[in-house]
Protein backbone atom coordinates (compact mmCIF):
# COMPACT_ATOMS: atom_id res chain seq x y z
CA UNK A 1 86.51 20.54 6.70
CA UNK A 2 88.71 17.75 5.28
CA UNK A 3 92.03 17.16 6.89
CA UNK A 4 94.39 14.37 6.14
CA UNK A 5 97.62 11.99 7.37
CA UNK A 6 99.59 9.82 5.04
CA UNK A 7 101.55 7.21 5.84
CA UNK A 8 104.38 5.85 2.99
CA UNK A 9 106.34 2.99 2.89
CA UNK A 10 104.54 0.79 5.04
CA UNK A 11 105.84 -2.81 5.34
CA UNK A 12 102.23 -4.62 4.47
CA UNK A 13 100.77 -5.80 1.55
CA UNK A 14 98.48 -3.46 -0.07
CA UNK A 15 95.98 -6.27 -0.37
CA UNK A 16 95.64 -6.83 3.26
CA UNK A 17 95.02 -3.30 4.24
CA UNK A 18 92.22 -3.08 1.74
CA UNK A 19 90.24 -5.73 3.23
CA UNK A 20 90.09 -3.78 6.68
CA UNK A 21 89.96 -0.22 4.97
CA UNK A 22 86.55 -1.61 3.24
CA UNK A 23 85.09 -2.03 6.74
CA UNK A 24 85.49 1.24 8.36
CA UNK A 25 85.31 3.46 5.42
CA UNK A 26 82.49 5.94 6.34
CA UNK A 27 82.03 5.12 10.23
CA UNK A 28 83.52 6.91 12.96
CA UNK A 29 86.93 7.80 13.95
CA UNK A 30 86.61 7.83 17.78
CA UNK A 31 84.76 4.03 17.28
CA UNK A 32 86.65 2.89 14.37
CA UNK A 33 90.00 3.62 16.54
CA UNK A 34 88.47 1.26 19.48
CA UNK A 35 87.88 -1.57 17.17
CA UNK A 36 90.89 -1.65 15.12
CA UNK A 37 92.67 -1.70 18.45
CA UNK A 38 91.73 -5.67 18.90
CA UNK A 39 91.74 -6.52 15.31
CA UNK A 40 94.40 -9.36 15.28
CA UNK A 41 95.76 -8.11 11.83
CA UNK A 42 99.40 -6.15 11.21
CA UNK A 43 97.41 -4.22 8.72
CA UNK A 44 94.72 -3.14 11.38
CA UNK A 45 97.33 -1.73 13.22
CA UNK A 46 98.87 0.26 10.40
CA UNK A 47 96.02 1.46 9.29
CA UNK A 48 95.14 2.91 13.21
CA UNK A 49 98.26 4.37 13.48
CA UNK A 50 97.54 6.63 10.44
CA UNK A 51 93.94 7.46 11.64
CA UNK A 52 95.26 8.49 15.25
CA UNK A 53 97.56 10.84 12.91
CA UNK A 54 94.68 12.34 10.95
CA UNK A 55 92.51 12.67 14.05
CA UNK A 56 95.44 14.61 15.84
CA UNK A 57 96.20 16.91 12.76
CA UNK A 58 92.39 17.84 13.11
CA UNK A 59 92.62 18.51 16.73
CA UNK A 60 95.87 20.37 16.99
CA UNK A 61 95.44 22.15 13.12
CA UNK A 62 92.08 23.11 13.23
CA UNK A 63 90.85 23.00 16.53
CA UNK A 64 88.20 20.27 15.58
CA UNK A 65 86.58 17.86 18.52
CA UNK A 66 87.78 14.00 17.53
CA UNK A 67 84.17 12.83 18.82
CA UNK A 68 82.93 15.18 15.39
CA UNK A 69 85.35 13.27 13.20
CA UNK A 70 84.11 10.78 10.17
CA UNK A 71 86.39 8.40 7.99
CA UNK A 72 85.47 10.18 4.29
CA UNK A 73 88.45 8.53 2.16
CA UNK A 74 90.74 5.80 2.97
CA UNK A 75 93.15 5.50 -0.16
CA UNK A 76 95.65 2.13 -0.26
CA UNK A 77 98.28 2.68 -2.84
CA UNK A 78 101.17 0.01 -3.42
CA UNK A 79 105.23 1.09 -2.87
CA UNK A 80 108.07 -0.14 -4.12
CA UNK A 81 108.80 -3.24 -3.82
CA UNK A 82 111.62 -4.97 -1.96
CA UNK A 83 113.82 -8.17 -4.07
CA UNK A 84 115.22 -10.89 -2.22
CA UNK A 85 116.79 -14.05 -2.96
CA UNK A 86 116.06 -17.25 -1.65
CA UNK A 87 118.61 -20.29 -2.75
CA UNK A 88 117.55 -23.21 -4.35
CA UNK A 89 118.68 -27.03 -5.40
CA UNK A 90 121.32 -27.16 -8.56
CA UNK A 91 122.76 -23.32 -8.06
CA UNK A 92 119.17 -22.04 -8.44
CA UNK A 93 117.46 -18.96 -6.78
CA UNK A 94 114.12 -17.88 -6.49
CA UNK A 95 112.87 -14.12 -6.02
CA UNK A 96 111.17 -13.08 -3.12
CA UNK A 97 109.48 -9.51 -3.43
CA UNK A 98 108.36 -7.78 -0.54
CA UNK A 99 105.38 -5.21 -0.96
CA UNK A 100 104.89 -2.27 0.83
CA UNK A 101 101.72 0.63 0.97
CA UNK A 102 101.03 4.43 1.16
CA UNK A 103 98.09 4.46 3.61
CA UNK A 104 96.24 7.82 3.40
CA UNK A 105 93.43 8.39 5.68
CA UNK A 106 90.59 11.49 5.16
CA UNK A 107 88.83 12.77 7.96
CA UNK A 108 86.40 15.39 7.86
CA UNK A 109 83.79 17.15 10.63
CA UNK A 110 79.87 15.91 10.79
CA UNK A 111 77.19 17.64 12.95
CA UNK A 112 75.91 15.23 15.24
CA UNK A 113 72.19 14.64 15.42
CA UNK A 114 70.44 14.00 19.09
CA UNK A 115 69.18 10.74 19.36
CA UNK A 116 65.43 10.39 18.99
CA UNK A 117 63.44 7.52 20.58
CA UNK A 118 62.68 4.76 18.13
CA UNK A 119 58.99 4.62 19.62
CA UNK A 120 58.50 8.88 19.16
CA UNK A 121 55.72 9.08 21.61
CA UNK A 122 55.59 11.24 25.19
CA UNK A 123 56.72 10.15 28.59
CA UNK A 124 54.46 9.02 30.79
CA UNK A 125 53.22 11.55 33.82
CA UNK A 126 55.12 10.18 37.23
CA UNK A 127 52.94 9.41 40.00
CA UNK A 128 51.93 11.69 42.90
CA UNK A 129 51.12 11.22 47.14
CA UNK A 130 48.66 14.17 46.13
CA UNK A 131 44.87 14.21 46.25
CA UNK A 132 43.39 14.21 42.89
CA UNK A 133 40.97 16.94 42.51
CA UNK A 134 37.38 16.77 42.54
CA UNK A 135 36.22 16.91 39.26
CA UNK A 136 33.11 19.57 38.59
CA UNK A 137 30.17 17.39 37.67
CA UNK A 138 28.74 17.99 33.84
CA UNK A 139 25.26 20.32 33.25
CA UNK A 140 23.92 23.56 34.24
CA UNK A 141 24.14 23.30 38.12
CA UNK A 142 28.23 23.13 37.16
CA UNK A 143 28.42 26.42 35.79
CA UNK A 144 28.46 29.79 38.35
CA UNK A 145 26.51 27.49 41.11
CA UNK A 146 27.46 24.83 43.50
CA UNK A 147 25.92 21.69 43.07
CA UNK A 148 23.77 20.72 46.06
CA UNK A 149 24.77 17.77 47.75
CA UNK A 150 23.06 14.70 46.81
CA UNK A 151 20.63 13.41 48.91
CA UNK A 152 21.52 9.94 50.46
CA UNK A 153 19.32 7.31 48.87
CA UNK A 154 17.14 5.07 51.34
CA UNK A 155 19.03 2.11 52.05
CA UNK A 156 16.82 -0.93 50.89
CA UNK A 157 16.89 -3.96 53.22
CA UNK A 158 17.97 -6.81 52.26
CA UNK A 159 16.31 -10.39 52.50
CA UNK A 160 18.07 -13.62 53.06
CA UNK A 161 16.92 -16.81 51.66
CA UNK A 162 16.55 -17.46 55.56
CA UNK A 163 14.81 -14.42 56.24
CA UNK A 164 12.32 -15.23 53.47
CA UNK A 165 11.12 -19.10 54.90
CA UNK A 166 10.65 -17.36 58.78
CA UNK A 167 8.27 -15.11 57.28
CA UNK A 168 5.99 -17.18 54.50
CA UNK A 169 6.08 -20.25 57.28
CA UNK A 170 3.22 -19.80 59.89
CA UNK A 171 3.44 -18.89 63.21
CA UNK A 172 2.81 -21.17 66.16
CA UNK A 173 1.18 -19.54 69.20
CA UNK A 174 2.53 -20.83 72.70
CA UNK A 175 0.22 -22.88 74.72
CA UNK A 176 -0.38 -21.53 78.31
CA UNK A 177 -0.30 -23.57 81.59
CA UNK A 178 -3.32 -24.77 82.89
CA UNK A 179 -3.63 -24.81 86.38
CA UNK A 180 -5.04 -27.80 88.47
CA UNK A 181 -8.25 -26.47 89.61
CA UNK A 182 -8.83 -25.99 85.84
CA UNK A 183 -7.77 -29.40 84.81
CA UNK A 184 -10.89 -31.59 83.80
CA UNK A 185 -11.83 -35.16 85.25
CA UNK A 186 -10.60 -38.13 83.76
CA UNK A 187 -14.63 -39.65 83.60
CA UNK A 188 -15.79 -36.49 81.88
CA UNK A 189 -15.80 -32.69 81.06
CA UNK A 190 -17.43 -31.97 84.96
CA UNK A 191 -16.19 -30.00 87.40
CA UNK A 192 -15.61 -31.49 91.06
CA UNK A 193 -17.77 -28.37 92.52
CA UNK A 194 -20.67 -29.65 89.60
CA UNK A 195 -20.26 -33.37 90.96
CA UNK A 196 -21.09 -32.10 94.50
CA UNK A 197 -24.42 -30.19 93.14
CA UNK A 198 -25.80 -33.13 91.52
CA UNK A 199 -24.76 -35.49 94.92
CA UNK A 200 -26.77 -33.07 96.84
CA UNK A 201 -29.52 -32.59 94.48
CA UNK A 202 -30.16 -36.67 94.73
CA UNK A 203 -30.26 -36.57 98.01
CA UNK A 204 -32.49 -34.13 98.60
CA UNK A 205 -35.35 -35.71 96.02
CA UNK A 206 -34.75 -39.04 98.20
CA UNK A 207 -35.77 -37.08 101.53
CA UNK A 208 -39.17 -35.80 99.64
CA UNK A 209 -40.04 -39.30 98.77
C-alpha cells in the first residue's frame, strides 16, 4: 500500500532539494529520517518534514508499522515564483526571483526479510563438563557381545646407554685376604713349618756320620 504527504509552497529552490531527494530515493524511512536529521542543508530539512508527514499518514490512516515503510517516489516540482527588486546605480533595478517547491513524498509497506549470515554455515556445538562416551570398538565382537578386555601387553624393559657398557664390560672378581700364616717367605715359596723339616733332616744325617 502506497500512501502519500505533499508539501506546497516551500521556500527552497527546487534544485537543491533534488540533489538530496536523489540520495534517499528507495532506502528506508525510519533510517532516511535519522540521517536527514544532521544533513546541514535547509532542503534536508524540508524534505524530512514531509517524510515524517507521509510516515504518520501511514501510521494513523492505515495502521501500517513506520519500521515497514520504504521511500517509493520522491517528486520535486517548482512553485511560483516570488519578484523582488533590488536598486541599482543611475535609477536602475535589478530583479530578484525567489523560487519555491511542491515536495511530495511516496511511501509504501515492504516485508522485511530475516537476516541471514553472510558465511551460511552451522554453529558450532558449545562445550560440555560431561564425559564423552565410550565409543563401541569396530568388528564382530561390537555387535550383541561385549568386547573382552584387552589383555595388558608385557612391559619391555628398557636399556640405557649406561646399562648397556655395565653389562658387555667384564667383571672383576674381588680378591680375598690372605692371612699371615698363609703369607709366603720373602727367600722363596717355603713354608716356615717346611724350613724346620729340612733343619732337622740335616741334622739328623750329621749324627749318622
Amino acid at each position: 500500500m502506497e500512501v502519500r504527504a505533499i508539501a506546497k509552497y516551500v521556500r527552497v529552490q527546487p534544485r537543491k532539494v533534488r540533489i538530496v531527494a536523489d540520495e534517499v530515493r528507495g532506502k528506508s524511512a525510519t533510517h532516511t529520517v535519522a540521517v536527514l536529521r544532521y544533513h546541514p542543508s535547509k532542503s534536508a530539512k524540508a524534505l524530512r518534514k514531509v517524510l515524517l508527514s507521509a510516515m504518520a499518514n501511514a501510521a494513523e490512516n492505515h495502521g501500517l508499522s513506520p519500521e515497514d515503510l520504504n521511500i517509493s517516489q520522491i517528486m520535486i516540482d517548482e512553485g511560483p515564483r516570488l519578484k523582488r527588486m533590488r536598486a541599482r546605480a543611475m535609477g536602475r533595478g535589478n530583479r530578484i526571483i525567489k523560487k519555491t517547491s511542491h515536495i511530495t513524498v511516496v511511501v509504501e509497506d515492504v516485508e522485511r526479510k530475516a537476516a541471514v549470515k553472510p558465511h551460511g554455515t552451522k554453529a558450532k556445538p558449545r562445550p560440555t563438563f560431561a564425559a564423552p562416551a565410550p565409543k563401541a570398538k569396530k568388528g564382530k565382537a561390537a555387535v550383541g557381545k561385549k568386547a573382552a578386555p584387552a589383555e595388558p601387553e608385557a612391559v619391555k624393559e628398557e636399556t640405557t646407554p649406561v646399562a648397556a657398557e655395565a653389562e658387555a664390560a667384564p667383571q672383576i672378581e674381588e680378591a680375598t685376604p690372605v692371612t699371615t700364616s698363609e703369607a709366603p717367605e720373602e727367600a722363596g715359596s717355603a713354608t716356615p713349618l717346611a724350613a724346620d723339616e729340612t733343619q732337622s733332616e740335616a741334622s739328623e744325617e750329621k749324627g749318622a756320620e
